[in-house]
PDB file of N, CA and C in Angstrom:
ATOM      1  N   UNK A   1       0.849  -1.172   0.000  1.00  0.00           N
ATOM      2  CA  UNK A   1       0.000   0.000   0.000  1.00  0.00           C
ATOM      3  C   UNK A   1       0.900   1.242   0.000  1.00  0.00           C
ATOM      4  N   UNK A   2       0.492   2.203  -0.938  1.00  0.00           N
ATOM      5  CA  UNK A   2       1.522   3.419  -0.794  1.00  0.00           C
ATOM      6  C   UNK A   2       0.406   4.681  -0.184  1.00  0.00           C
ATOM      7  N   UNK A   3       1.177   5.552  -0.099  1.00  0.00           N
ATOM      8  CA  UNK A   3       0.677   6.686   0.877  1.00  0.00           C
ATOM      9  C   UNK A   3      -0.289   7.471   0.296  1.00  0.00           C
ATOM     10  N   UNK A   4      -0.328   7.232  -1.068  1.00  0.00           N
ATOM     11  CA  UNK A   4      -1.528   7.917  -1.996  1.00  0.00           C
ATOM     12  C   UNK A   4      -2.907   6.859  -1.810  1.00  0.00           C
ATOM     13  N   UNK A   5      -2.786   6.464  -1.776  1.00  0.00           N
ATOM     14  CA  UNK A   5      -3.941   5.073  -1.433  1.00  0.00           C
ATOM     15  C   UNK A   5      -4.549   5.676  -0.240  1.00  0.00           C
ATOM     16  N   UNK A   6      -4.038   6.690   0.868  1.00  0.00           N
ATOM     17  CA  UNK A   6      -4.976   6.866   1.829  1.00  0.00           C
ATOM     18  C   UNK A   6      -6.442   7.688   1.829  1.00  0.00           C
ATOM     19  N   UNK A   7      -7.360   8.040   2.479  1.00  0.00           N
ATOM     20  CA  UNK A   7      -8.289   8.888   2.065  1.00  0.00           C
ATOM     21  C   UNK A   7      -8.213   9.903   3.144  1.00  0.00           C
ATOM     22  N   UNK A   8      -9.180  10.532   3.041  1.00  0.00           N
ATOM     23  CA  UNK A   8      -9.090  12.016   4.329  1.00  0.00           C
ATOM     24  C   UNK A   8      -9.211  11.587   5.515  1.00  0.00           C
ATOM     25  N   UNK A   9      -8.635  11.683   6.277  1.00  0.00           N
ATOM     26  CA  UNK A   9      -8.815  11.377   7.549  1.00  0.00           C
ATOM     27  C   UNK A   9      -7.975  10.241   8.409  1.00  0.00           C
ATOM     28  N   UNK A  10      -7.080   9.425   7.389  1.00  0.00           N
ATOM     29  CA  UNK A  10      -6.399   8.369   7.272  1.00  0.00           C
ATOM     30  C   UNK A  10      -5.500   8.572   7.914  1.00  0.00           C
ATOM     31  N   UNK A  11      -4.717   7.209   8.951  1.00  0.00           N
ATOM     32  CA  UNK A  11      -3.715   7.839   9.023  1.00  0.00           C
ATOM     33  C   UNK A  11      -2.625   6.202   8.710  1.00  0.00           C
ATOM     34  N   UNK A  12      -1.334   6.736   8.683  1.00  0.00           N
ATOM     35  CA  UNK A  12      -0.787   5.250   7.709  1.00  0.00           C
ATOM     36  C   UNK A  12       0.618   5.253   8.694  1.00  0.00           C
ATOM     37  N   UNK A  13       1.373   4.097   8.907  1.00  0.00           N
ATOM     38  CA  UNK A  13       2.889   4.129   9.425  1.00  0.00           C
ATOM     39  C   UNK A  13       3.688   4.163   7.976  1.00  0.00           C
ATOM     40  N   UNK A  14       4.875   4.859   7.881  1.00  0.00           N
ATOM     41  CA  UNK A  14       5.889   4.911   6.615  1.00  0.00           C
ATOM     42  C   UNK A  14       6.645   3.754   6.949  1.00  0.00           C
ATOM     43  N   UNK A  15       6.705   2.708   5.828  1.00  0.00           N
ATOM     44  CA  UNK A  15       7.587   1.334   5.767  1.00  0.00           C
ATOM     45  C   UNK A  15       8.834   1.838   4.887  1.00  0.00           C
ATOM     46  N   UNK A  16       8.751   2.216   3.824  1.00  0.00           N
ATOM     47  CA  UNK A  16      10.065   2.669   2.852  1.00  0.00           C
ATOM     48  C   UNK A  16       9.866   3.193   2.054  1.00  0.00           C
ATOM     49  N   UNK A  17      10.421   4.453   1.952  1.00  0.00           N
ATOM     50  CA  UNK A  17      10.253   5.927   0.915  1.00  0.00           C
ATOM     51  C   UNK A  17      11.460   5.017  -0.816  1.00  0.00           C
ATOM     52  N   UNK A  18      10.637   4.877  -1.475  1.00  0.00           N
ATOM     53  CA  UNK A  18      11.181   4.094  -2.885  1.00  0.00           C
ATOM     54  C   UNK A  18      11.457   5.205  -4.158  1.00  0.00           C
ATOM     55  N   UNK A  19      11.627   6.410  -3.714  1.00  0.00           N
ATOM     56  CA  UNK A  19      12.324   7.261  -4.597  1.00  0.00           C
ATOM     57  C   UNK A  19      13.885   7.049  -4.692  1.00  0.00           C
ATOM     58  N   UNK A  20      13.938   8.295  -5.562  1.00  0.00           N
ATOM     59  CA  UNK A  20      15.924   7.697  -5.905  1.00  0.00           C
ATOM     60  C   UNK A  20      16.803   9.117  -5.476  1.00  0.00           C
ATOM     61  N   UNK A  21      17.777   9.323  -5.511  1.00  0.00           N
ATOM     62  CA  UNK A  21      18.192  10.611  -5.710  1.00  0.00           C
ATOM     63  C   UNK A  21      18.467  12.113  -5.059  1.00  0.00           C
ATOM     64  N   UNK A  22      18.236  13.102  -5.278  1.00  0.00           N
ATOM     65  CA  UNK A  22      17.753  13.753  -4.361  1.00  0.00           C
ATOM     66  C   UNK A  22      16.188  13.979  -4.030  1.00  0.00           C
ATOM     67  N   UNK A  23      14.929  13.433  -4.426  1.00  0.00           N
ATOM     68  CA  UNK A  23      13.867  13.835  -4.096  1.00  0.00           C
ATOM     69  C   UNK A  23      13.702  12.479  -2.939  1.00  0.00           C
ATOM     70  N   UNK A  24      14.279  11.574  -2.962  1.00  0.00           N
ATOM     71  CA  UNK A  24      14.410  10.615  -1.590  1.00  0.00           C
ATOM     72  C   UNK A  24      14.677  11.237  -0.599  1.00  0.00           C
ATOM     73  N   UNK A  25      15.905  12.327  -0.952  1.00  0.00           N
ATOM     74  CA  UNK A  25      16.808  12.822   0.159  1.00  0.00           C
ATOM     75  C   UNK A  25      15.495  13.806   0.553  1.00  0.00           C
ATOM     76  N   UNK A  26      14.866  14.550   0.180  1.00  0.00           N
ATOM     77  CA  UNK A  26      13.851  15.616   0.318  1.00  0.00           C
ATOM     78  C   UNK A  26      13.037  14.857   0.782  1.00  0.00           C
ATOM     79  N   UNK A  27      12.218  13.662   0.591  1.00  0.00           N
ATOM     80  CA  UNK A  27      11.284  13.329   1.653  1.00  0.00           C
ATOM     81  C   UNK A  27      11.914  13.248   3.185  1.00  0.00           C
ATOM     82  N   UNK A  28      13.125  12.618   2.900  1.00  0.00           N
ATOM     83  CA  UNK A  28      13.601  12.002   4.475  1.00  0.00           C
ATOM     84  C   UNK A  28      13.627  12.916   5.169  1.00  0.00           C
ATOM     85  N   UNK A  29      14.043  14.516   4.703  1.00  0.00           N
ATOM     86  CA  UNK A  29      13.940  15.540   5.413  1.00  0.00           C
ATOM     87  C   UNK A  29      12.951  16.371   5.865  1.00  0.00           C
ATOM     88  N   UNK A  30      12.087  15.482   5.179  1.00  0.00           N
ATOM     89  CA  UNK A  30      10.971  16.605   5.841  1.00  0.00           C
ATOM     90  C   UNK A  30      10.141  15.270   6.542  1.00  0.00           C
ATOM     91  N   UNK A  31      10.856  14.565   7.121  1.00  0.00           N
ATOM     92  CA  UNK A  31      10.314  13.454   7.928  1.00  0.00           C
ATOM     93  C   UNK A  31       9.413  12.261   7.568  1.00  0.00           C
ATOM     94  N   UNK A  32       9.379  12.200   6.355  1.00  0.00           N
ATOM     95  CA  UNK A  32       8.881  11.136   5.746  1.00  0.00           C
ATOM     96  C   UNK A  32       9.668   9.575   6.456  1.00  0.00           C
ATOM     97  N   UNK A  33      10.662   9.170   7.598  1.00  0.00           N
ATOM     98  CA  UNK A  33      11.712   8.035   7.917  1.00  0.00           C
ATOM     99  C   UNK A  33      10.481   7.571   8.670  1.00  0.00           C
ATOM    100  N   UNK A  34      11.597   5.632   8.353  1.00  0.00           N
ATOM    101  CA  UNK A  34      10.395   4.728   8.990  1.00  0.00           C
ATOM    102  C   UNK A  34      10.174   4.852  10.137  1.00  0.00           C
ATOM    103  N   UNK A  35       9.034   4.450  10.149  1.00  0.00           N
ATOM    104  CA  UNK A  35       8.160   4.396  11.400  1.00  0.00           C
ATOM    105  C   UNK A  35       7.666   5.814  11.360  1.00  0.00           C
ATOM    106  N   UNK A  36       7.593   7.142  11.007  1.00  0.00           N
ATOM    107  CA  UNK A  36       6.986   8.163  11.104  1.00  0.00           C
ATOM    108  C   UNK A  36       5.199   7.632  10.490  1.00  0.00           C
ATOM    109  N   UNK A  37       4.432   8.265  11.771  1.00  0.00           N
ATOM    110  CA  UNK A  37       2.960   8.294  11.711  1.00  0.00           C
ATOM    111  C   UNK A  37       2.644   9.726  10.601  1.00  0.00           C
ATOM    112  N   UNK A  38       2.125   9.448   9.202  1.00  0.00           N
ATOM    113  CA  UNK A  38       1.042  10.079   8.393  1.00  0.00           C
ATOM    114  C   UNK A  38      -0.217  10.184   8.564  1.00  0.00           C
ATOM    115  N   UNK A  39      -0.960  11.547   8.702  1.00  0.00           N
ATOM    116  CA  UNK A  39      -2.459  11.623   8.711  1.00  0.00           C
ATOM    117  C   UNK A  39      -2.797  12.485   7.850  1.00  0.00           C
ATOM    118  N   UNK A  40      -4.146  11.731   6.560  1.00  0.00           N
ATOM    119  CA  UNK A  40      -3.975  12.538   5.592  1.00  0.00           C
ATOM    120  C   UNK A  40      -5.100  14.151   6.457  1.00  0.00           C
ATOM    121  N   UNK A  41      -4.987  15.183   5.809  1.00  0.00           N
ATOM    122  CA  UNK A  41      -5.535  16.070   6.160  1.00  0.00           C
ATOM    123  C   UNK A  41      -6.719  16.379   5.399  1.00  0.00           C
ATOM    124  N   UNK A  42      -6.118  16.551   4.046  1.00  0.00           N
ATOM    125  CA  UNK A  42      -7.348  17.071   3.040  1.00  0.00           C
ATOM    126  C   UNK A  42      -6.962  17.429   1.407  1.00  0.00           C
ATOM    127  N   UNK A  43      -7.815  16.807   0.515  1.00  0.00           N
ATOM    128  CA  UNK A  43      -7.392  17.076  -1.031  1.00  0.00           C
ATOM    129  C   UNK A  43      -7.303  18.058  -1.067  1.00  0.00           C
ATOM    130  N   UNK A  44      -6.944  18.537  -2.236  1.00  0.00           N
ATOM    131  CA  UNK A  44      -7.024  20.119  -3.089  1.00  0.00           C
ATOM    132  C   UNK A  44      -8.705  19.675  -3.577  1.00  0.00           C
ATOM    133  N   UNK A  45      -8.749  21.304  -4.109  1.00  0.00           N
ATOM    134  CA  UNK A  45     -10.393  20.853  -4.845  1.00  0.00           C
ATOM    135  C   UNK A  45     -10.237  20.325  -6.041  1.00  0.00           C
ATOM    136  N   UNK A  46      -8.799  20.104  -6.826  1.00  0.00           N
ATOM    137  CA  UNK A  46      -9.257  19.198  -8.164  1.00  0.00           C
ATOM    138  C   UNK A  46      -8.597  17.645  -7.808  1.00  0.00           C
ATOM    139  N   UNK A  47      -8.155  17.561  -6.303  1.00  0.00           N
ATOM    140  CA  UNK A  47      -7.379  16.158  -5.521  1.00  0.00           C
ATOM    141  C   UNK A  47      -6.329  16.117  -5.843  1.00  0.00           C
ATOM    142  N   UNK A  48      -5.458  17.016  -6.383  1.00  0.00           N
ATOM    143  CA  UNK A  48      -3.958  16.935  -6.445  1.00  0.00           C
ATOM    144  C   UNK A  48      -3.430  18.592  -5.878  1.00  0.00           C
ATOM    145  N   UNK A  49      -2.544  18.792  -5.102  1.00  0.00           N
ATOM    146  CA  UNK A  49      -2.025  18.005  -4.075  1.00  0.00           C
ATOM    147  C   UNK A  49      -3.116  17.434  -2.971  1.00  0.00           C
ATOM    148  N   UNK A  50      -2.186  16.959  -2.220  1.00  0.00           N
ATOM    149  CA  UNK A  50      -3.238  16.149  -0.955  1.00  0.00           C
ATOM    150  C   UNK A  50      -1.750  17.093   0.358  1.00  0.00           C
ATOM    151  N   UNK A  51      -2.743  17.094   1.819  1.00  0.00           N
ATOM    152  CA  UNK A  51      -2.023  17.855   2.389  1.00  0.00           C
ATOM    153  C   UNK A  51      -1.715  16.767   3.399  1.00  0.00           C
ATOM    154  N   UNK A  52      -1.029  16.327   4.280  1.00  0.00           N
ATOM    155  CA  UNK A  52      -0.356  15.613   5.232  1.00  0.00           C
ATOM    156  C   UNK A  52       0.083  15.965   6.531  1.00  0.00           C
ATOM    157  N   UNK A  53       0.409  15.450   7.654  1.00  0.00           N
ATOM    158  CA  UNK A  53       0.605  15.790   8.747  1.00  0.00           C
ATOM    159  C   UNK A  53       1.250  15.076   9.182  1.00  0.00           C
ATOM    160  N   UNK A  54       3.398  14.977   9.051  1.00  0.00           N
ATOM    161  CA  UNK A  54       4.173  14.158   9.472  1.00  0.00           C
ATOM    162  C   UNK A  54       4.542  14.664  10.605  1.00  0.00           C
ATOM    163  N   UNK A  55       5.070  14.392  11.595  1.00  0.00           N
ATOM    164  CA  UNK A  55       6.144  14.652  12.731  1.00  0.00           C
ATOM    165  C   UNK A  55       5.600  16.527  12.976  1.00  0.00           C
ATOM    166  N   UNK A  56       4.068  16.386  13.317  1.00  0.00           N
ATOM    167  CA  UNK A  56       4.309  17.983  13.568  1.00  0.00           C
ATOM    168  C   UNK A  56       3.778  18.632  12.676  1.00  0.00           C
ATOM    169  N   UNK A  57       4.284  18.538  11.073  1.00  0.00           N
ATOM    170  CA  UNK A  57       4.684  19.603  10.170  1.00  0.00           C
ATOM    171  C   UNK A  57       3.539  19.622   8.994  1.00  0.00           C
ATOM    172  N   UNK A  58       2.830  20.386   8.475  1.00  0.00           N
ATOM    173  CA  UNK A  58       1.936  20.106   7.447  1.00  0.00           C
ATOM    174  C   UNK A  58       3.113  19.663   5.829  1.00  0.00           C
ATOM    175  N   UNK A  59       2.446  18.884   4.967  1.00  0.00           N
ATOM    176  CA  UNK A  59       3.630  18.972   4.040  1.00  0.00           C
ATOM    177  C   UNK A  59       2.294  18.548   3.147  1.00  0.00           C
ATOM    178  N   UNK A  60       2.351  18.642   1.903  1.00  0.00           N
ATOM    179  CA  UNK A  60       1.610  18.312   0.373  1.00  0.00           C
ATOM    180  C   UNK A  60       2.216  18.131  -0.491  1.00  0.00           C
ATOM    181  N   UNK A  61       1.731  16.728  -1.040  1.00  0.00           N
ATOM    182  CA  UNK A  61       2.519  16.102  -2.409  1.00  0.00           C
ATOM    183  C   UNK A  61       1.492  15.791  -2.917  1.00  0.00           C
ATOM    184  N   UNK A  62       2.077  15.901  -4.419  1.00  0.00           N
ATOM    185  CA  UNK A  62       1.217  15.296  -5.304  1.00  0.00           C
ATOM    186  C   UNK A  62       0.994  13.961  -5.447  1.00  0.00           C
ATOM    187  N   UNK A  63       0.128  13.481  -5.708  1.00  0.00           N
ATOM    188  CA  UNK A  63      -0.400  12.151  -6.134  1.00  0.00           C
ATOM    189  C   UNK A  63       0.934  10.924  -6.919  1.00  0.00           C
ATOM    190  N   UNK A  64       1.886  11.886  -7.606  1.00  0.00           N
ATOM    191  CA  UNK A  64       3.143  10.688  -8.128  1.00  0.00           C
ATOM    192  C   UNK A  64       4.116  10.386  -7.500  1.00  0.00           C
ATOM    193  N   UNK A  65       3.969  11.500  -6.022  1.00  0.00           N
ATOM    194  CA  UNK A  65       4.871  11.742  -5.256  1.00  0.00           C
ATOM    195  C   UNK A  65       4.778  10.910  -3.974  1.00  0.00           C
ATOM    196  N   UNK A  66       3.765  11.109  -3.817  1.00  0.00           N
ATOM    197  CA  UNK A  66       3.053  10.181  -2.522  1.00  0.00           C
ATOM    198  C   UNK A  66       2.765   8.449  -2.802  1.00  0.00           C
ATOM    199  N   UNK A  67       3.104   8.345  -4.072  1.00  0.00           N
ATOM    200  CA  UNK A  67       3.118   6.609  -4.651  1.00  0.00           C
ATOM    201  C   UNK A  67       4.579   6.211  -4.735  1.00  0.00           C
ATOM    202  N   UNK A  68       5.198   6.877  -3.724  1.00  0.00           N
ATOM    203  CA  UNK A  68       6.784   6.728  -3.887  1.00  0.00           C
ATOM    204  C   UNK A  68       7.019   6.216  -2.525  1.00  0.00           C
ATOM    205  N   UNK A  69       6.010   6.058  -1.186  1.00  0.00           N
ATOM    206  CA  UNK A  69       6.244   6.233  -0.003  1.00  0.00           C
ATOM    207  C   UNK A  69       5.265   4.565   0.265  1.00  0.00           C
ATOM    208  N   UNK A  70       5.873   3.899   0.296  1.00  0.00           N
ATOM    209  CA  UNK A  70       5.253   2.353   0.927  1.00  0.00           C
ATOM    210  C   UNK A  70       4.582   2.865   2.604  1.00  0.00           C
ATOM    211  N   UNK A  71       3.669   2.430   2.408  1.00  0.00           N
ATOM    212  CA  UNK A  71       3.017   2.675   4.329  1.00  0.00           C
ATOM    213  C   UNK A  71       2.297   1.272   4.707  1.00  0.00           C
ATOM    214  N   UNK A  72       1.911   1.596   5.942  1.00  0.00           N
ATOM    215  CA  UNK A  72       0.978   0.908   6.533  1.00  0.00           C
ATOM    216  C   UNK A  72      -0.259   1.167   7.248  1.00  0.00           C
ATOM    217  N   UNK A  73      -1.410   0.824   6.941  1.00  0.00           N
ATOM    218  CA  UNK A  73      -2.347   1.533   7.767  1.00  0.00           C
ATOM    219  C   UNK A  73      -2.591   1.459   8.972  1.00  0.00           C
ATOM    220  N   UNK A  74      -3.055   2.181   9.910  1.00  0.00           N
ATOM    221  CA  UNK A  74      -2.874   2.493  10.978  1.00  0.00           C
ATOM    222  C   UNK A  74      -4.220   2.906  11.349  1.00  0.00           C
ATOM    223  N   UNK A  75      -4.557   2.460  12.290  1.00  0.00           N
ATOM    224  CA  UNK A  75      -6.323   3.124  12.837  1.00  0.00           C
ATOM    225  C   UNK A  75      -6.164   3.640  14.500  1.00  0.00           C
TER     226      UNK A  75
END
């Protein structure tokens, strides 16, 4: 299950961020590392971006971005 798969209100554990490069390096920093708890917040009005709530911090990715992040759901 990846992190785009969640719906509003969701919240997911991060298993392994599967980007390459530096946009890997850019999730890890803005706290995307395992075991960090995701709760989605809320779409945009056309559903891209989606807004998030890692470690604290609001953050929004787009939909190709957020299929880069393996999770787990969490209730």
């Amino acid at each position: 299950m990846t992190l785009d798969d969640l719906k509003t209100g969701q919240k997911g554990r991060v298993l392994k961020v599967n980007a390459k490069g530096p946009f890997k390096k850019r999730l890890l920093e803005m706290g995307f590392i395992t075991g960090a708890e995701v709760h989605v917040i809320k779409y945009a009005p056309l559903k891209d971006p989606v807004e998030y709530t890692v470690k604290g911090y609001h953050v929004s990715l787009r939909h190709e971005e957020a299929e880069q992040i393996d999770i787990e759901p969490v209730s």
